[in-house]
Protein backbone atom coordinates (compact mmCIF):
# COMPACT_ATOMS: atom_id res chain seq x y z
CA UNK A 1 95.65 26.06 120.62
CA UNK A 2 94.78 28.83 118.42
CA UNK A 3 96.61 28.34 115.12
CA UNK A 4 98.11 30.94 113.16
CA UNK A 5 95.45 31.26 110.40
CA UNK A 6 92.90 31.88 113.00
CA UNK A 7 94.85 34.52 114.65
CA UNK A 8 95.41 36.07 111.42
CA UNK A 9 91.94 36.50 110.51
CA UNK A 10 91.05 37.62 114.36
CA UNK A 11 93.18 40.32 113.14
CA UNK A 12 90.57 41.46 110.67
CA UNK A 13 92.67 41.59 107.53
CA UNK A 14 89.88 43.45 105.71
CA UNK A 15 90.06 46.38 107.81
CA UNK A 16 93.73 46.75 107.19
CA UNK A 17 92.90 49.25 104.07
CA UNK A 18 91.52 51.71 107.14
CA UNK A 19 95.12 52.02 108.15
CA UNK A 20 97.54 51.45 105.20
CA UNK A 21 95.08 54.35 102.84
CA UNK A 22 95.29 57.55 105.27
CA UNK A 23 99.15 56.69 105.06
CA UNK A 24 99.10 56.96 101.21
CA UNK A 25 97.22 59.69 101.12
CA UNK A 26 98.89 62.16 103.71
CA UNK A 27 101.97 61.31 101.82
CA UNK A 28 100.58 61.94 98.44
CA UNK A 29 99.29 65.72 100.13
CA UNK A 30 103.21 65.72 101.73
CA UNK A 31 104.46 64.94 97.49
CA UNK A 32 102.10 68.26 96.51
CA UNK A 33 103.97 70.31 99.18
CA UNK A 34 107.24 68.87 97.59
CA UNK A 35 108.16 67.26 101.52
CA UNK A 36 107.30 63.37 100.75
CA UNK A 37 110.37 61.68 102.76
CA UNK A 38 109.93 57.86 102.42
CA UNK A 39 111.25 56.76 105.74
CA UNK A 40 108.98 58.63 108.00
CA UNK A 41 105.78 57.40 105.39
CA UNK A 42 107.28 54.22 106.36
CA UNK A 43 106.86 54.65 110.12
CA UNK A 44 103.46 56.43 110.04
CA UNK A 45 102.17 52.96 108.06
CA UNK A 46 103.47 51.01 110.75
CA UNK A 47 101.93 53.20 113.26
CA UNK A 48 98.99 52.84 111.41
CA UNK A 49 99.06 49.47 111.14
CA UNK A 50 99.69 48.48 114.50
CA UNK A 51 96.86 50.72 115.70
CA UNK A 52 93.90 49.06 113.91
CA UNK A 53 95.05 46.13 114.84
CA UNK A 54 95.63 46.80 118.10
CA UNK A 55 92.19 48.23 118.18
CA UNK A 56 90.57 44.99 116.62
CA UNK A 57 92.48 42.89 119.00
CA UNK A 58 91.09 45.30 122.18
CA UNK A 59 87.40 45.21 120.44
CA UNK A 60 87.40 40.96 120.45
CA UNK A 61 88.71 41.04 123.86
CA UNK A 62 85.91 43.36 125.55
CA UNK A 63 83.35 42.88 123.10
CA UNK A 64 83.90 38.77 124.06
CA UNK A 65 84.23 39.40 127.74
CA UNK A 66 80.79 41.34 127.72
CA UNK A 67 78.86 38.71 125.65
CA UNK A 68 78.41 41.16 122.70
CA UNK A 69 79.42 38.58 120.31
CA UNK A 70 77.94 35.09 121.14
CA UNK A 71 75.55 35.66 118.81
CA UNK A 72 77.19 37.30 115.23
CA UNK A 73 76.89 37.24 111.89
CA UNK A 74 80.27 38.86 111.25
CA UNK A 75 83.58 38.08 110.48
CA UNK A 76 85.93 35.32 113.24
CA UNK A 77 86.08 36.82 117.43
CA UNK A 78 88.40 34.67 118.90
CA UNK A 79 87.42 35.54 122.29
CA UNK A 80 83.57 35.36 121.41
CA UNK A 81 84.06 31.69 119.37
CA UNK A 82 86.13 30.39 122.44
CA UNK A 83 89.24 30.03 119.88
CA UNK A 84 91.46 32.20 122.74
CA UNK A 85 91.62 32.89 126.02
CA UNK A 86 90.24 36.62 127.10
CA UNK A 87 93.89 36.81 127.93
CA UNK A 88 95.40 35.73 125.01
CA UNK A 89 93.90 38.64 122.86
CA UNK A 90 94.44 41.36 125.22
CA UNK A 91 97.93 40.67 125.62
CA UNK A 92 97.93 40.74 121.00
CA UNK A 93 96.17 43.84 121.69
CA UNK A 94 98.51 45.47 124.15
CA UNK A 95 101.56 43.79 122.20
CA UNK A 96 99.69 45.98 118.99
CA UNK A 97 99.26 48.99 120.60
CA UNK A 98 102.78 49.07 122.47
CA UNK A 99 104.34 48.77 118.59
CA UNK A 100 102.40 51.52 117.03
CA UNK A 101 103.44 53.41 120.48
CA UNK A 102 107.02 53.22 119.92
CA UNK A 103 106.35 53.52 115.89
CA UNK A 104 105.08 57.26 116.94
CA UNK A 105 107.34 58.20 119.41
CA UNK A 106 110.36 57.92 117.34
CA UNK A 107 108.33 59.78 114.48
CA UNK A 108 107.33 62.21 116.92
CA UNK A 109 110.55 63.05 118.01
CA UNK A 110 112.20 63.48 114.64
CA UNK A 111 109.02 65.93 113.42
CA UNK A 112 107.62 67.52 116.33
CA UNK A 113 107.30 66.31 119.79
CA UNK A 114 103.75 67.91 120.82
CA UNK A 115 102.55 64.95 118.17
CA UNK A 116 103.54 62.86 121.29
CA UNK A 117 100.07 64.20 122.47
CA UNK A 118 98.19 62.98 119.77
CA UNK A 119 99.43 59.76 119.84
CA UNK A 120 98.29 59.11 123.57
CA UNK A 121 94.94 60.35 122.61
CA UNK A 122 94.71 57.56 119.68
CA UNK A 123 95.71 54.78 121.65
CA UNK A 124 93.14 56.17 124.37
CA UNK A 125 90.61 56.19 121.58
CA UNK A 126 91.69 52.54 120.40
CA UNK A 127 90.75 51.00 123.64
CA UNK A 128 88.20 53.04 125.26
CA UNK A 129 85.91 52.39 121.54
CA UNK A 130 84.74 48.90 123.37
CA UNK A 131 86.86 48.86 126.28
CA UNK A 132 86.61 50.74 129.66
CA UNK A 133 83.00 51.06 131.93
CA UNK A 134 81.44 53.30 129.51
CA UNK A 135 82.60 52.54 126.07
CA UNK A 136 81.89 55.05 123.52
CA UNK A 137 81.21 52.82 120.49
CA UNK A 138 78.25 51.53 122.72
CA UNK A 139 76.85 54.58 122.65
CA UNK A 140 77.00 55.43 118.77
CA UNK A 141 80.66 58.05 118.60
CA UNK A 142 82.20 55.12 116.72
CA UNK A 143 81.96 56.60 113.45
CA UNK A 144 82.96 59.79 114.51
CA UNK A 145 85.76 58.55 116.33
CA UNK A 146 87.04 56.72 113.18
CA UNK A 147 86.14 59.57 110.90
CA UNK A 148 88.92 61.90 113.34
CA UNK A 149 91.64 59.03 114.17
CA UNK A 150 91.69 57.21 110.57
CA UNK A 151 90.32 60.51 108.45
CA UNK A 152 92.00 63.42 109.75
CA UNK A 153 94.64 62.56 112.28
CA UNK A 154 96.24 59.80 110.12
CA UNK A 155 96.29 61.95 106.84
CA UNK A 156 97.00 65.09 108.20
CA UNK A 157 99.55 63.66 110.53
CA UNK A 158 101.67 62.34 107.76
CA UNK A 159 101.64 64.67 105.85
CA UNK A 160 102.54 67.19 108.59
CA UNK A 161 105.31 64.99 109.92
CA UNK A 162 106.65 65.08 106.28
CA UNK A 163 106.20 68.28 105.00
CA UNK A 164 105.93 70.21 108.61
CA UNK A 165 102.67 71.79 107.34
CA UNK A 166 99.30 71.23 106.26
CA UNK A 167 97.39 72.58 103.38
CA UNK A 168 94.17 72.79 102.11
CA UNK A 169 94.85 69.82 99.76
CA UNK A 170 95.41 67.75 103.01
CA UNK A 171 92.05 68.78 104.60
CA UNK A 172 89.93 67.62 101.62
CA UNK A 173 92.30 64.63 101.43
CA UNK A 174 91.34 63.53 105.21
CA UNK A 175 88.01 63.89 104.87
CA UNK A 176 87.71 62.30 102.15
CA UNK A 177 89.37 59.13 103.90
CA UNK A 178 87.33 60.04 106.95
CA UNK A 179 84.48 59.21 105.00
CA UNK A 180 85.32 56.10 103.37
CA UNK A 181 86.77 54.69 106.60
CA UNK A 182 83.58 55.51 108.15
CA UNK A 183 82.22 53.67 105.44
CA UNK A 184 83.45 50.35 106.75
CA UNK A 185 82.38 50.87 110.16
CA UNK A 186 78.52 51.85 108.60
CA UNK A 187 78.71 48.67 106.94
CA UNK A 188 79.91 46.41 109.65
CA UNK A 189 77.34 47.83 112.29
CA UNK A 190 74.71 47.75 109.69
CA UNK A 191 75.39 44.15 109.25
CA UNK A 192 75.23 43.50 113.50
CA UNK A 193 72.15 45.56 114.08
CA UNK A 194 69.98 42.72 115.18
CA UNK A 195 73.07 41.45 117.40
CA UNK A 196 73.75 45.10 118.45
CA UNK A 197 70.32 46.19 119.40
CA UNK A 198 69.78 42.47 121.41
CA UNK A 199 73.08 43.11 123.37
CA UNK A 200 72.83 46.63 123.85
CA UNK A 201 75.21 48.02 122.13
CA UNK A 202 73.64 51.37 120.47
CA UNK A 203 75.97 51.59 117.83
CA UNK A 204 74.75 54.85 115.20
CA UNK A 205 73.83 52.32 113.16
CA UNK A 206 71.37 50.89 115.88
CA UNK A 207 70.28 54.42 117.04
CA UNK A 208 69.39 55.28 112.93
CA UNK A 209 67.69 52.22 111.95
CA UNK A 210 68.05 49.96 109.07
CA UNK A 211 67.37 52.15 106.09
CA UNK A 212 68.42 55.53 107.42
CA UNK A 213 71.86 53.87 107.73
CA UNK A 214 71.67 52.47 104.44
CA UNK A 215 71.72 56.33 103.38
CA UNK A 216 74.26 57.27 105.35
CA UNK A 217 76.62 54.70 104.24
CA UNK A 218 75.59 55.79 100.39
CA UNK A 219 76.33 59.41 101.35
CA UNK A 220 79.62 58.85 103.01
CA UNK A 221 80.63 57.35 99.33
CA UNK A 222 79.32 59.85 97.35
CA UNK A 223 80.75 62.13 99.52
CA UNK A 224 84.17 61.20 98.77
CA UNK A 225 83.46 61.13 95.07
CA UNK A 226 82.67 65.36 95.50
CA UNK A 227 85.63 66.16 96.97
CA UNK A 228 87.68 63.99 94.63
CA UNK A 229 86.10 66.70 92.04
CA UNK A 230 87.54 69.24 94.15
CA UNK A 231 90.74 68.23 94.38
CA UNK A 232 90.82 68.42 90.32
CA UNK A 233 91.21 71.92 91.68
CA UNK A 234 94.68 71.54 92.35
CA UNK A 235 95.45 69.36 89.45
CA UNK A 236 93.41 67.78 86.96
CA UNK A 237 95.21 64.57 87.56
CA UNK A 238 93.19 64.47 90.52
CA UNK A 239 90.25 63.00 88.15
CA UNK A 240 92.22 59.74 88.39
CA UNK A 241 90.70 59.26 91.82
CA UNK A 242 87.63 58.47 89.91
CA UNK A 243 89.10 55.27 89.15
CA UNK A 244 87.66 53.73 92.37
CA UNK A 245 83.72 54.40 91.39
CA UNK A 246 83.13 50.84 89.72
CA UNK A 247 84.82 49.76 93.45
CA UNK A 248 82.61 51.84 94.94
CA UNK A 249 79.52 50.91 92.99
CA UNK A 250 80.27 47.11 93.97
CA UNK A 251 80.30 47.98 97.80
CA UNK A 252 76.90 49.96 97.70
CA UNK A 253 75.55 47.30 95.29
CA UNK A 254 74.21 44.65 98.23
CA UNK A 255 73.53 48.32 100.83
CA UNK A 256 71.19 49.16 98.18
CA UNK A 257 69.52 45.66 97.56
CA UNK A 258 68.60 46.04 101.58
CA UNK A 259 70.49 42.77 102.16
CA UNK A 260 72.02 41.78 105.22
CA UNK A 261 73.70 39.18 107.65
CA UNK A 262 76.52 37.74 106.20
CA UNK A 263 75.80 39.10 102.86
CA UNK A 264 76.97 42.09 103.86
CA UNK A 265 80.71 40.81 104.81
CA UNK A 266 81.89 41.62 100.83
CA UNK A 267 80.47 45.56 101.40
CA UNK A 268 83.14 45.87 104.05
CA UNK A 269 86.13 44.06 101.50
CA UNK A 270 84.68 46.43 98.83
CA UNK A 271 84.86 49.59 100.81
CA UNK A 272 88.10 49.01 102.09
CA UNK A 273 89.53 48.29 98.19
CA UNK A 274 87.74 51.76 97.06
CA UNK A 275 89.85 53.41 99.43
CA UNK A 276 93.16 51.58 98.95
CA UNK A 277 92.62 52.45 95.13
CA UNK A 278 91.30 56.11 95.27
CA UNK A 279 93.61 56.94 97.79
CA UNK A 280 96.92 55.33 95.66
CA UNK A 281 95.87 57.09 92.13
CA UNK A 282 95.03 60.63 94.07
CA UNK A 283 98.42 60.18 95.94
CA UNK A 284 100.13 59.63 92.35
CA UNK A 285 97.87 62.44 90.61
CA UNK A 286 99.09 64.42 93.73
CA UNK A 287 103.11 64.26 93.21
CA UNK A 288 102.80 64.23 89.54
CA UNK A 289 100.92 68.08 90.18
């Protein structure tokens, strides 16, 4: 019997900041265009929500039923660690996936129904990123795929759904939270690259190496520190973003020591707290412009 504590961290709490930042930030570009409306924030974050964890759900189940992860350094599989039946997760993961489906119909229809379209093609993405005969995080699109659902869909999305229009503000927003929720996924696959490479799963971070991806993930950061310059464009409150760098500093901290294993585990917490705080003190700088 898998208990409740166990389910909850099969969930993978720590990627939750990949779902509940793009939120913030689309409707802190939405407060800038003067169209923030609370309720529809509230059901893109449980879109959101349900979606990465639908995804993480979808990733134990095929990633377990393959074999990928009887041998990992990373964070609780339930289907890997024989906690749950195969079935068991995939029905969490459908259950997950179903809620975030519903969650973006009924924001769909109230903004604009083509966004109907989009959301088929995210819940596509979700599973087919482990699931399917030829998944595509096997073959290294993971990042990108992340970098378009949880970077410039999810940002741009609410803040279109919101204000019925983008900007330029929004852009630089998304990728901005493209990059840091790329991040995470550097991080984690530069963690599994032994596992990865043995079970042949060519992630990007497999494909690059060890310390190529230690760059990448560095650049990704200090990527999202230049465009929080830009923003100050807009408004100088924008500097406030800047607030995340001693976050930020913390997560490269071990990347940079070349550690690995397990001791990479915190770089994923920390990445996923830099952009939970940079993207709730640009959202702020955003509707006090």
């Amino acid at each position: 019997m898998t208990s409740i504590a166990q389910w909850i961290e099969g969930a993978r709490p720590r990627t939750l900041p990949n779902a509940v930042a793009p939120v913030i930030a689309g409707t802190g570009a939405a407060a800038w265009l003067h169209g923030a409306v609370w309720w529809k924030s509230l059901l893109a974050l449980t879109v959101s929500l349900a979606l990465i964890i639908g995804v993480n759900f979808a990733n134990d189940y095929s990633d377990g039923i393959r074999g990928t992860d009887d041998e990992r350094a990373g964070p609780l599989r339930l289907v890997g660690s024989k906690l749950a039946t195969p079935r068991a997760v995939l029905t969490a993961a459908i259950v997950s996936l179903g809620v975030g489906a519903v969650a973006g119909l009924a924001l769909a229809i109230v903004s604009a129904p083509w966004l109907i379209a989009v959301g088929a093609a995210c819940i596509a993405g979700a599973w087919l990123y482990t699931g399917g005969s030829r998944p595509y995080g096997y073959a290294g699109f993971g990042e990108i795929a992340v970098f378009v659902f949880f970077g410039l869909v999810a940002v741009l999305g609410t803040q279109y759904t919101q204000a019925l229009r983008v900007d330029w503000v929004g852009l630089t927003m998304a990728v901005a939270t493209g990059a840091l929720s790329s991040a995470v996924l550097v991080a984690n696959n530069l963690r599994d690259i032994p596992t990865d490479r043995v079970a042949g799963k060519l992630t990007l971070a497999v494909r690059l190496g060890d310390g190529r991806t230690r760059v990448f993930y560095q650049s990704l950061l200090a990527l999202a520190g230049v465009l929080t310059l830009v923003l100050m464009l807009a408004t100088p409150w924008c500097a406030a973003g800047l607030v995340a760098t001693p976050l930020a500093l913390r997560a490269v901290g071990p990347v940079r020591r070349g550690l690995g294993g397990r001791d990479l585990i915190p770089v994923l917490r920390d990445t996923g707290l830099t952009m939970l705080v940079w993207s709730v003190a640009v959202a702020l700088a955003l509707g006090l412009g």
